[in-house]
C-alpha atoms as a PDB file:
ATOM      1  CA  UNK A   1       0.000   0.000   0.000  1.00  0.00           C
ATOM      2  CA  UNK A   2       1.568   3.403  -1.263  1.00  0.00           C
ATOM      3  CA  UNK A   3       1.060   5.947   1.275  1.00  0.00           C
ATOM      4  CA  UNK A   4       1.573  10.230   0.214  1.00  0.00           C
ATOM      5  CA  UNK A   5       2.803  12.317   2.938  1.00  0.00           C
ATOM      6  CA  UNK A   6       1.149  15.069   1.905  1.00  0.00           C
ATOM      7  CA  UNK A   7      -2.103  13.380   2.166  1.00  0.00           C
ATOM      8  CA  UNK A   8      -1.211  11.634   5.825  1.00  0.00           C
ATOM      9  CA  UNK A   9       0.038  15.285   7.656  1.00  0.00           C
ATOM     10  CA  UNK A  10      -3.449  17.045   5.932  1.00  0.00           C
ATOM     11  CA  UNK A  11      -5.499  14.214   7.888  1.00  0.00           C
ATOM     12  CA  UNK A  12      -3.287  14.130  11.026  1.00  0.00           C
ATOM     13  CA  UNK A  13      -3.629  17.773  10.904  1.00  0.00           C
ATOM     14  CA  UNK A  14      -7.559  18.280  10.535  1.00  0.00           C
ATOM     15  CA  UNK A  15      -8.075  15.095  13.178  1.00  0.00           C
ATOM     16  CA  UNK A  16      -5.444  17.197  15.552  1.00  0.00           C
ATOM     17  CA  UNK A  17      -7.144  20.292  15.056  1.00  0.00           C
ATOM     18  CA  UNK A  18     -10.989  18.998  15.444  1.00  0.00           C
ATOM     19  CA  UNK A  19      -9.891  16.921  18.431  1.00  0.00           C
ATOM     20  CA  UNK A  20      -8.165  20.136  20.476  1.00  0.00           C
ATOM     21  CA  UNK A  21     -10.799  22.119  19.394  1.00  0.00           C
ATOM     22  CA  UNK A  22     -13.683  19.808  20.699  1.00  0.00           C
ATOM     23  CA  UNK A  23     -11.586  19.364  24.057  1.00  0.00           C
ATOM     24  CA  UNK A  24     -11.425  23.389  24.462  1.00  0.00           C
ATOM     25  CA  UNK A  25     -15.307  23.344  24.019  1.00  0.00           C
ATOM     26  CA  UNK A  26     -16.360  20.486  26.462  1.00  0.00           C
ATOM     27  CA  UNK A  27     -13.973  22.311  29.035  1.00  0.00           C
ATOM     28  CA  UNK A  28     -15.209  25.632  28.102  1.00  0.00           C
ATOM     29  CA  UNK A  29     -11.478  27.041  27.695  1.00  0.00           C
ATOM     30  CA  UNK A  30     -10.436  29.979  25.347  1.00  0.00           C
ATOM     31  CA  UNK A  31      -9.286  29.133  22.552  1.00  0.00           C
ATOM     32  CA  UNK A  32      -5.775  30.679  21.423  1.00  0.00           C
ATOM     33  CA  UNK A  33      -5.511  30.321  17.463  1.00  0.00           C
ATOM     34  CA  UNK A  34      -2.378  30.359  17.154  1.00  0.00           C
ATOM     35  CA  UNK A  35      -1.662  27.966  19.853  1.00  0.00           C
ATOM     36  CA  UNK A  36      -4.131  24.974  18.423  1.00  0.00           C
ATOM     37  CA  UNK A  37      -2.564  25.774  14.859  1.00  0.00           C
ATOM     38  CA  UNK A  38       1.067  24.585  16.673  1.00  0.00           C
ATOM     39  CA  UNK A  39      -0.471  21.804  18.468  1.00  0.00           C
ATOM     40  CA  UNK A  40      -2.015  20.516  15.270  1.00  0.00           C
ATOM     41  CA  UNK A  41       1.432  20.681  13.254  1.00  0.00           C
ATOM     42  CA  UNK A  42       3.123  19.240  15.486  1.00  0.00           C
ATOM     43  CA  UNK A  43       0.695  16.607  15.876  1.00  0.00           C
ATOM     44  CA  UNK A  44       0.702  16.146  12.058  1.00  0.00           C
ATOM     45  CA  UNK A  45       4.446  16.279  11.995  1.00  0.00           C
ATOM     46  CA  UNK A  46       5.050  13.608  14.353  1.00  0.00           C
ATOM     47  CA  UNK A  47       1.898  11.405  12.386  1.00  0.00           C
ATOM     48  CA  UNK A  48       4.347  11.373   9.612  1.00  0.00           C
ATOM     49  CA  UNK A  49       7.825  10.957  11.145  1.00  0.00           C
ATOM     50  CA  UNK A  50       5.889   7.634  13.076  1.00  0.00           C
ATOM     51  CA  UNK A  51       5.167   5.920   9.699  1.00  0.00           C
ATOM     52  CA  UNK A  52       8.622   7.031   8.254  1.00  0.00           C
ATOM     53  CA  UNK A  53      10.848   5.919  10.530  1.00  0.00           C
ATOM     54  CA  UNK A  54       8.677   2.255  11.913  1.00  0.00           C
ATOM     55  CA  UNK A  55       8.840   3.354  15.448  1.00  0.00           C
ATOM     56  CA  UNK A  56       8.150   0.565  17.303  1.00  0.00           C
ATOM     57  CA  UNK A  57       4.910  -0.283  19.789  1.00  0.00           C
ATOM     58  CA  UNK A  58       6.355   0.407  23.215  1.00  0.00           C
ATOM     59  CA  UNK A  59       8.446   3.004  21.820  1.00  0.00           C
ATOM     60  CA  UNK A  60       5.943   4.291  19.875  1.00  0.00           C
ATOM     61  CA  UNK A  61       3.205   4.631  22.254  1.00  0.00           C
ATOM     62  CA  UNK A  62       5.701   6.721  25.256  1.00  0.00           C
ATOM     63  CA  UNK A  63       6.038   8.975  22.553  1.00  0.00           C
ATOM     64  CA  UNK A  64       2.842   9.214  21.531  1.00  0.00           C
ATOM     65  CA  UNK A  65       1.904  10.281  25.273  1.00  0.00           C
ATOM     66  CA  UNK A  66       4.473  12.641  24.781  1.00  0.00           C
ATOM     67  CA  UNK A  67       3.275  14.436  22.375  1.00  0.00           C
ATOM     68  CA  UNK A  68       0.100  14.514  23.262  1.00  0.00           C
ATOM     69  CA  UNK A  69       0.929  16.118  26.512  1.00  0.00           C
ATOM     70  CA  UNK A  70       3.336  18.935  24.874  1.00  0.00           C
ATOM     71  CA  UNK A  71      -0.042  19.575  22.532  1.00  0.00           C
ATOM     72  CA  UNK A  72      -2.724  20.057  25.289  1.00  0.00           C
ATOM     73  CA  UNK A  73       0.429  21.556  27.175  1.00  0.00           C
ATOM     74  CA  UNK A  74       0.874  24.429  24.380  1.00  0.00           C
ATOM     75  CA  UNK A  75      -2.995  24.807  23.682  1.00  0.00           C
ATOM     76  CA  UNK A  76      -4.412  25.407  26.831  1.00  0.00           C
ATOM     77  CA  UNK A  77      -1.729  27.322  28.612  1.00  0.00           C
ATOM     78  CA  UNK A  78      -1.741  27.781  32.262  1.00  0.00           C
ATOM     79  CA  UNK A  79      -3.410  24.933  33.289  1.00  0.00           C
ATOM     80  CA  UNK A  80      -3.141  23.041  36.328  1.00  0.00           C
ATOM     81  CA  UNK A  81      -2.134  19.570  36.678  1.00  0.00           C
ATOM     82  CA  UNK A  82      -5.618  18.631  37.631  1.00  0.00           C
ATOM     83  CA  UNK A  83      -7.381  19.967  34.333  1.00  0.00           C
ATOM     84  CA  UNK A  84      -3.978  19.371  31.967  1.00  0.00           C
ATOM     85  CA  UNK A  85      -4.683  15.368  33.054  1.00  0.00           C
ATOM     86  CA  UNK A  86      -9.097  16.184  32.178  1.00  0.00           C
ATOM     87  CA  UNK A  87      -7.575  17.719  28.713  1.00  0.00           C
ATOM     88  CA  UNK A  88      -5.623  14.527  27.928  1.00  0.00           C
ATOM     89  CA  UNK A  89      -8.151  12.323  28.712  1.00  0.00           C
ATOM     90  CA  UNK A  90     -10.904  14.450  26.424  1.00  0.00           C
ATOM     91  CA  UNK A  91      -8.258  14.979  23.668  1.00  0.00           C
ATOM     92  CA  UNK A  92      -8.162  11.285  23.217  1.00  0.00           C
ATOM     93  CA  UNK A  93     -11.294  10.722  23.502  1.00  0.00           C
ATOM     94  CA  UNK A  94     -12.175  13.291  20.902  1.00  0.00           C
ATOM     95  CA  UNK A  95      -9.602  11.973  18.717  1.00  0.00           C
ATOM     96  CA  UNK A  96     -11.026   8.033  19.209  1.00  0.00           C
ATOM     97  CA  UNK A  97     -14.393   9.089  18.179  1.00  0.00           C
ATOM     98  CA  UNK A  98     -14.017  11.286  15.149  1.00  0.00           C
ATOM     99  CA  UNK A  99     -11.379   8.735  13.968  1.00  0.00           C
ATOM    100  CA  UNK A 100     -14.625   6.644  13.861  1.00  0.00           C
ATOM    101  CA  UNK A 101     -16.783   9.244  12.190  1.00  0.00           C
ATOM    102  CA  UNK A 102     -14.015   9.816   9.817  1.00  0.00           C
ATOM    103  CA  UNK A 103     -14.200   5.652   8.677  1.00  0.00           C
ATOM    104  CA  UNK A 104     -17.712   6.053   8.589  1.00  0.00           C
ATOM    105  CA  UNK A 105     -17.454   9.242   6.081  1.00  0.00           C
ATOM    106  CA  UNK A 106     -14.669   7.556   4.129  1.00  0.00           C
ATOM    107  CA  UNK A 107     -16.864   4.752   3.671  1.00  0.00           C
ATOM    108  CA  UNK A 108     -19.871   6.229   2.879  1.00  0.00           C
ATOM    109  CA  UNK A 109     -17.818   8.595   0.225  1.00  0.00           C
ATOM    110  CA  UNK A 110     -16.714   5.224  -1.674  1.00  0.00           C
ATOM    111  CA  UNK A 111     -19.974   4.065  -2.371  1.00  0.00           C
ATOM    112  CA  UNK A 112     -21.789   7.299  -3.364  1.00  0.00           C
ATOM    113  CA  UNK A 113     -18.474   8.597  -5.235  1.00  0.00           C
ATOM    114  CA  UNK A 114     -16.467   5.463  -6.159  1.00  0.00           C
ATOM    115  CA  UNK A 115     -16.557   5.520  -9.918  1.00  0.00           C
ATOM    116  CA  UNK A 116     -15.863   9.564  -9.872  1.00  0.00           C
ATOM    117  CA  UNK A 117     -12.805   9.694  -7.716  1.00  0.00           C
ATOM    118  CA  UNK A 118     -11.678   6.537  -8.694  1.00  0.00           C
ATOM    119  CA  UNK A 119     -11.277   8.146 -11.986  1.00  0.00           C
ATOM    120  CA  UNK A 120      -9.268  11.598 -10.674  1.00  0.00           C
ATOM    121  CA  UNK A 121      -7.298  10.027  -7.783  1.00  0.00           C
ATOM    122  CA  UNK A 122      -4.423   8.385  -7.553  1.00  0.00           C
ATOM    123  CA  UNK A 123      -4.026   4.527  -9.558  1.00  0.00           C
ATOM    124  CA  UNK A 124      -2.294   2.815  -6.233  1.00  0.00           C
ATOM    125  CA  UNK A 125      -4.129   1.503  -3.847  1.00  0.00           C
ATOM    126  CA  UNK A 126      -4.237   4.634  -1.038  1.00  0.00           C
ATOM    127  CA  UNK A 127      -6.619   7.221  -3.084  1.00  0.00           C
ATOM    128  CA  UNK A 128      -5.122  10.458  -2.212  1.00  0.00           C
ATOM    129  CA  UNK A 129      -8.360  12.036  -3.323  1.00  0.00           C
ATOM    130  CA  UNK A 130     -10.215  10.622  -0.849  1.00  0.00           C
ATOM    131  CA  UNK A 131      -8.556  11.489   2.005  1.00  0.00           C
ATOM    132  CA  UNK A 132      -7.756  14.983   0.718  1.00  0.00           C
ATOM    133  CA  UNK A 133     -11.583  15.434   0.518  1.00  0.00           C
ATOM    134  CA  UNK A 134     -12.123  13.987   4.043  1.00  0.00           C
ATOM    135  CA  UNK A 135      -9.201  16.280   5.504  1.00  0.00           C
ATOM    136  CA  UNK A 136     -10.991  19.287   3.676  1.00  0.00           C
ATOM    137  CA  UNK A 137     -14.250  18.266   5.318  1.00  0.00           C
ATOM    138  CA  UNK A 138     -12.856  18.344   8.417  1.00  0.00           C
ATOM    139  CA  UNK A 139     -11.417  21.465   8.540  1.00  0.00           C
ATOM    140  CA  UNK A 140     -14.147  22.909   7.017  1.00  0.00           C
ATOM    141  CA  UNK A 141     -16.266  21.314   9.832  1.00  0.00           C
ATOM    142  CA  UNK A 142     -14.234  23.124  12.753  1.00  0.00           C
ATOM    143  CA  UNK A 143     -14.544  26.180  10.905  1.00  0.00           C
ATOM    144  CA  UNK A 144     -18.524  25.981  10.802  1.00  0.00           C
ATOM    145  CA  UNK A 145     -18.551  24.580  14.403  1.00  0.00           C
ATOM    146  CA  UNK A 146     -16.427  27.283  15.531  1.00  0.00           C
ATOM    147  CA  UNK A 147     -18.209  30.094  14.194  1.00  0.00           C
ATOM    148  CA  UNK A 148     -21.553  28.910  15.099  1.00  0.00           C
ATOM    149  CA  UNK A 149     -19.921  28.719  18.776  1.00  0.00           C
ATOM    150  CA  UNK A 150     -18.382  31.750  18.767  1.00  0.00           C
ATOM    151  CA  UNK A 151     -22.004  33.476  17.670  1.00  0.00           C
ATOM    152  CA  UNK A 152     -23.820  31.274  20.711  1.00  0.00           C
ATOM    153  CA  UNK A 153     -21.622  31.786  23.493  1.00  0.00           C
ATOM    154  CA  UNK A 154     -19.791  35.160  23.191  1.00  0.00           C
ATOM    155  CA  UNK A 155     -17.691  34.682  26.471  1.00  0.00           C
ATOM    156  CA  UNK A 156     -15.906  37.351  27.916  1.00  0.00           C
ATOM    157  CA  UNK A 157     -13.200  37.492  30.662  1.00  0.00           C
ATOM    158  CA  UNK A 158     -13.367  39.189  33.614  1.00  0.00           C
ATOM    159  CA  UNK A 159     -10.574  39.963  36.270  1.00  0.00           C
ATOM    160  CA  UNK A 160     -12.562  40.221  39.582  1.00  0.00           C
ATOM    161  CA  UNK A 161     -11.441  41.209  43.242  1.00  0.00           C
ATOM    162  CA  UNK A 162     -13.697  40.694  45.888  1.00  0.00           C
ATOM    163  CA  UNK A 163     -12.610  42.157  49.718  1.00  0.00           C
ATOM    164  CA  UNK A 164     -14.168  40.677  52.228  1.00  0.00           C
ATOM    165  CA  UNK A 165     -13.249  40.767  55.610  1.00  0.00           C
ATOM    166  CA  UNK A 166      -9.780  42.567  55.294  1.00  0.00           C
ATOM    167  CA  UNK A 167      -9.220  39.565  52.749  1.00  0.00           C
ATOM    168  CA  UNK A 168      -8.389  39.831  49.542  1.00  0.00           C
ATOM    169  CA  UNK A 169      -9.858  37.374  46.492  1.00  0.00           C
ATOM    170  CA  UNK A 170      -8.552  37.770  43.354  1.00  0.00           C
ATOM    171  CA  UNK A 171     -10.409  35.835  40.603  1.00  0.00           C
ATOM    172  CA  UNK A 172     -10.743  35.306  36.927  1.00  0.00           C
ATOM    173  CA  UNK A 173     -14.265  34.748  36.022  1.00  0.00           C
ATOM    174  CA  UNK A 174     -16.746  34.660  32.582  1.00  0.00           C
ATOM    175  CA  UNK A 175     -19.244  37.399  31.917  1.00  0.00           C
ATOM    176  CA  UNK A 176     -22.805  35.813  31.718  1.00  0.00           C
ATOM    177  CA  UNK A 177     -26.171  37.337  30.511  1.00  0.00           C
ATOM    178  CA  UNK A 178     -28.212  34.130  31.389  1.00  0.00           C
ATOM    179  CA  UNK A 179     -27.220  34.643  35.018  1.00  0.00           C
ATOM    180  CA  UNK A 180     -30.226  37.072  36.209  1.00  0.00           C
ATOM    181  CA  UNK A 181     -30.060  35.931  39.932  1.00  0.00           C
ATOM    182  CA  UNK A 182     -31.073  38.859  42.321  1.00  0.00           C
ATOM    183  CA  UNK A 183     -31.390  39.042  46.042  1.00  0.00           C
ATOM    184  CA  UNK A 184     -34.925  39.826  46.245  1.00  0.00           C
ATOM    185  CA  UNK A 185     -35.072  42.009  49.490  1.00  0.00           C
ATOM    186  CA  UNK A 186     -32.428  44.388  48.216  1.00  0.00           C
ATOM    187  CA  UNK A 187     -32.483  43.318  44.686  1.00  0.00           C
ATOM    188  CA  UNK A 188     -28.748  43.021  43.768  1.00  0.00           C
ATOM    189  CA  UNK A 189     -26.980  41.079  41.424  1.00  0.00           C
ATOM    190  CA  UNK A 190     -25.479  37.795  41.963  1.00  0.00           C
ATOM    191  CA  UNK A 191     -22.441  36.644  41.387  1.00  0.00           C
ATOM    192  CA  UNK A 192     -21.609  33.032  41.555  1.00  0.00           C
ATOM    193  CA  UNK A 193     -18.340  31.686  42.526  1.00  0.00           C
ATOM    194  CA  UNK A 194     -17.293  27.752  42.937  1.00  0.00           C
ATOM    195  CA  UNK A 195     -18.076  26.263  46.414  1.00  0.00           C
ATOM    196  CA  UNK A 196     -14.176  24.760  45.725  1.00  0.00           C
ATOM    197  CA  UNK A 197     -12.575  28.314  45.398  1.00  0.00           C
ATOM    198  CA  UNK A 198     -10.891  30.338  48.020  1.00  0.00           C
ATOM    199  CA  UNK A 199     -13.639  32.891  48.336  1.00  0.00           C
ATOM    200  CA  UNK A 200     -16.153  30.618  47.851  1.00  0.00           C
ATOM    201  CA  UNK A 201     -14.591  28.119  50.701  1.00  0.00           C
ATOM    202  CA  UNK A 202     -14.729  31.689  52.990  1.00  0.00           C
ATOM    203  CA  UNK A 203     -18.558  32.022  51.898  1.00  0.00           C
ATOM    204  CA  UNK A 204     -19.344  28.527  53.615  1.00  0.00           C
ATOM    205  CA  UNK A 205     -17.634  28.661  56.601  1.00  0.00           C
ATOM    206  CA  UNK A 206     -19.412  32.295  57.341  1.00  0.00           C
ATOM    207  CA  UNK A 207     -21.688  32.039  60.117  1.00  0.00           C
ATOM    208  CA  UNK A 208     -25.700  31.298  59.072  1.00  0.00           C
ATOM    209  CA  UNK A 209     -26.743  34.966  60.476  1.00  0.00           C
ATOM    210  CA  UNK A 210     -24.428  36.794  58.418  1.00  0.00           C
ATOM    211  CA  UNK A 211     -25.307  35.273  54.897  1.00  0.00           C
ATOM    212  CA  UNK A 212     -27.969  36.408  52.707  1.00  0.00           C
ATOM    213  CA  UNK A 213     -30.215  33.988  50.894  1.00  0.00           C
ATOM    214  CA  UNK A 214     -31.014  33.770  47.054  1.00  0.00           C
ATOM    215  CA  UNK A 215     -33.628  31.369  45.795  1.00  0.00           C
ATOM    216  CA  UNK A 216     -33.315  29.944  42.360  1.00  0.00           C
ATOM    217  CA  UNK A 217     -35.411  28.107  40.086  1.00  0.00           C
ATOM    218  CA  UNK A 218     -34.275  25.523  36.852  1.00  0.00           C
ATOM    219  CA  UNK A 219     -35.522  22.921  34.658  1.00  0.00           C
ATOM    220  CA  UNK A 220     -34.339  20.437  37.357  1.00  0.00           C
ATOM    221  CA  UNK A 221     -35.691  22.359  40.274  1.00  0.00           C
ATOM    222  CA  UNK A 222     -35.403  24.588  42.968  1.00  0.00           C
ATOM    223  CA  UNK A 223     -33.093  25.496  45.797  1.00  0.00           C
ATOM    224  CA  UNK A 224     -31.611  28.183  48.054  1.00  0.00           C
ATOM    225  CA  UNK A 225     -28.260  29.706  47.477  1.00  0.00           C
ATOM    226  CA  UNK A 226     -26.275  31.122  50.395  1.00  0.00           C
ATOM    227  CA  UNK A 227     -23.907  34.601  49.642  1.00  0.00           C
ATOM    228  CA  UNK A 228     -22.335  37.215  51.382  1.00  0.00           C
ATOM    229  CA  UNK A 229     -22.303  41.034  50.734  1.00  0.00           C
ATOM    230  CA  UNK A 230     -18.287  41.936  50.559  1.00  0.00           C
ATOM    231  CA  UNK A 231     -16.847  44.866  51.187  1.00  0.00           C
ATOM    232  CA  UNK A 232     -15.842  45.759  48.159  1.00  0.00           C
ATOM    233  CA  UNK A 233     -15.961  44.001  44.366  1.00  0.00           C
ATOM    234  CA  UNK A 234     -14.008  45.547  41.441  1.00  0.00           C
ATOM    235  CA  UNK A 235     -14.053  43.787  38.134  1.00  0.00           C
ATOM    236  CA  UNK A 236     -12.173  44.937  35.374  1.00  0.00           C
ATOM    237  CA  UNK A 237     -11.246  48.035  37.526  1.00  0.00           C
ATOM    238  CA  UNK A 238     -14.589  49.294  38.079  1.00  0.00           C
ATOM    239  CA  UNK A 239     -16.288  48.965  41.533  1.00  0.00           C
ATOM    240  CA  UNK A 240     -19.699  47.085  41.140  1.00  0.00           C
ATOM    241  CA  UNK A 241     -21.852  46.426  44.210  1.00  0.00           C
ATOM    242  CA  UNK A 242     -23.608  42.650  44.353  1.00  0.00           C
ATOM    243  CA  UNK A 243     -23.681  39.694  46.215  1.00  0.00           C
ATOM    244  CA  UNK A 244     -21.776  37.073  46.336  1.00  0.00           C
ATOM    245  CA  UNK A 245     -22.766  33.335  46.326  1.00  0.00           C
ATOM    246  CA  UNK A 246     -21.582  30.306  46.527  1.00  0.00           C
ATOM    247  CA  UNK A 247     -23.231  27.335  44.147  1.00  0.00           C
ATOM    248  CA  UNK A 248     -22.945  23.181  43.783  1.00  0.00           C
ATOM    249  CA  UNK A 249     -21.859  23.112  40.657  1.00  0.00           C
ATOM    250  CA  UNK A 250     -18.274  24.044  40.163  1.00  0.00           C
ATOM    251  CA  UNK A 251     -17.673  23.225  36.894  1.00  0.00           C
ATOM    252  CA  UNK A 252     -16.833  26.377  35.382  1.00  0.00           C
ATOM    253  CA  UNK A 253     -13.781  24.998  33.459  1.00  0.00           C
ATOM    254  CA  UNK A 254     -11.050  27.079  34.280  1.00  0.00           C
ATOM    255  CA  UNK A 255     -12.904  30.268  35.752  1.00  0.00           C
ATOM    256  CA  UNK A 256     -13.708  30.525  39.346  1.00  0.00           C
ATOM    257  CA  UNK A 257     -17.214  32.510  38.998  1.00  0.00           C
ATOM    258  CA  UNK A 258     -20.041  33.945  36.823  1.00  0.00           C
ATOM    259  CA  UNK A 259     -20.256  37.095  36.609  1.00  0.00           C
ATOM    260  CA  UNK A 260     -23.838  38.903  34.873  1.00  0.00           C
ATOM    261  CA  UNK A 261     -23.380  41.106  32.295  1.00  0.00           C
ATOM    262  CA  UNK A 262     -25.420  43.436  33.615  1.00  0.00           C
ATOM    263  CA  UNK A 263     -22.430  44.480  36.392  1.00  0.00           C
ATOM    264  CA  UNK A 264     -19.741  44.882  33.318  1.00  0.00           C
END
């Protein structure tokens, strides 16, 4: 079987590029252009070296590990161990699944396009044309996904600092304009910070009489939140006055609260 490098680095490439950019979505971390674009070549790179040069399995699969640590290492900077090892473990699973939907598309493009490309593609075995329109249909894939994303789910940094008790919180959080929480005996805002974060770790170990309660309603049902009213809160430089609760879910990828849009 007659393989084309040209043909292997565009697939490695567009199944690099998909799978990062799938793992940065699921984790809901920004994505850095520039910094996927690396991951992917090198990711391609390597794809082709490994065929070139017969690397063999045990060999081959430390170094696979490798590189796929350097790649979720370089495309989602500044990550802690905890979510680097969450990355790794979503990168290959993103990777495992569209290499299926891939075979399934490669498949399906024989039978409905057999006799055309058979005709324009290489005469060997590996048909170059097939692949080359699967790696185009990938990349044009992450470029519809990612601007249908980017539309949905404008998400906007914020740099937060919440004093509270002669204590000082500094936080990164995401600017929200489906959070619409509001105390409803003074009617503030609410902002909503992980129950695993430092501030929010402060928030539950104030005394009962000193926090101020929120109800909330979802699809899934209803509950009480508890918050306190700090001192003072400045995001982005600007002093904003709200309160400040703690929630269950801390799954805010790598942000530590929710901020509404109404306090930017």
């Amino acid at each position: 079987m007659t393989l084309y490098i040209d043909v292997l680095f565009a697939i490695n490439f567009s199944m690099d590029f998909l799978s990062l950019y799938l793992t940065s979505v699921i984790l809901h971390k920004r994505l850095y252009k520039s910094r996927i674009l690396i991951s992917s070549l090198i990711g391609a790179l390597y794809g082709v070296i490994e065929i070139i040069i017969n690397i063999n399995v045990v060999l081959g699969a430390i170094i696979n590990l490798a590189i796929s640590i350097i790649m979720c290492v370089i495309t989602f900077k500044k990550s802690s161990f905890g979510r680097l090892l969450v990355s790794l473990i979503l990168f290959w699973g993103a990777s495992a699944s569209l290499g299926g939907i891939m075979t399934l598309l490669y498949n399906f493009i024989n039978k409905i396009f057999y006799e055309f490309i058979d005709e324009y593609s290489y005469t060997e075995i590996y048909s170059g044309a097939r692949f080359f329109i699967i790696a185009s249909l990938s990349l044009l894939i992450a470029l519809i996904i990612s601007r249908i994303y980017s539309s949905k789910k404008d998400v906007k940094e914020v740099e937060a600092c919440v004093i509270y008790k002669k204590e000082i919180y500094k936080s990164k959080g995401i600017c929200d304009s489906g959070n619409l929480l509001k105390e409803p005996i003074s009617g503030k805002c609410v902002i909503l910070v992980s129950k695993n974060s430092l501030l929010g770790t402060a928030i539950e170990n104030e005394q009962e009489i000193k926090k101020k309660y929120i109800p909330y309603s979802v699809v899934n049902g209803e509950g009480i939140l508890k918050g306190i009213v700090p001192d003072k809160i400045i995001i982005n430089n600007n002093e904003v006055t709200a309160i400040v609760a703690t929630i269950d879910n801390s799954n805010f990828g790598e942000y530590d609260m929710i901020v509404p849009s109404s306090l930017i």
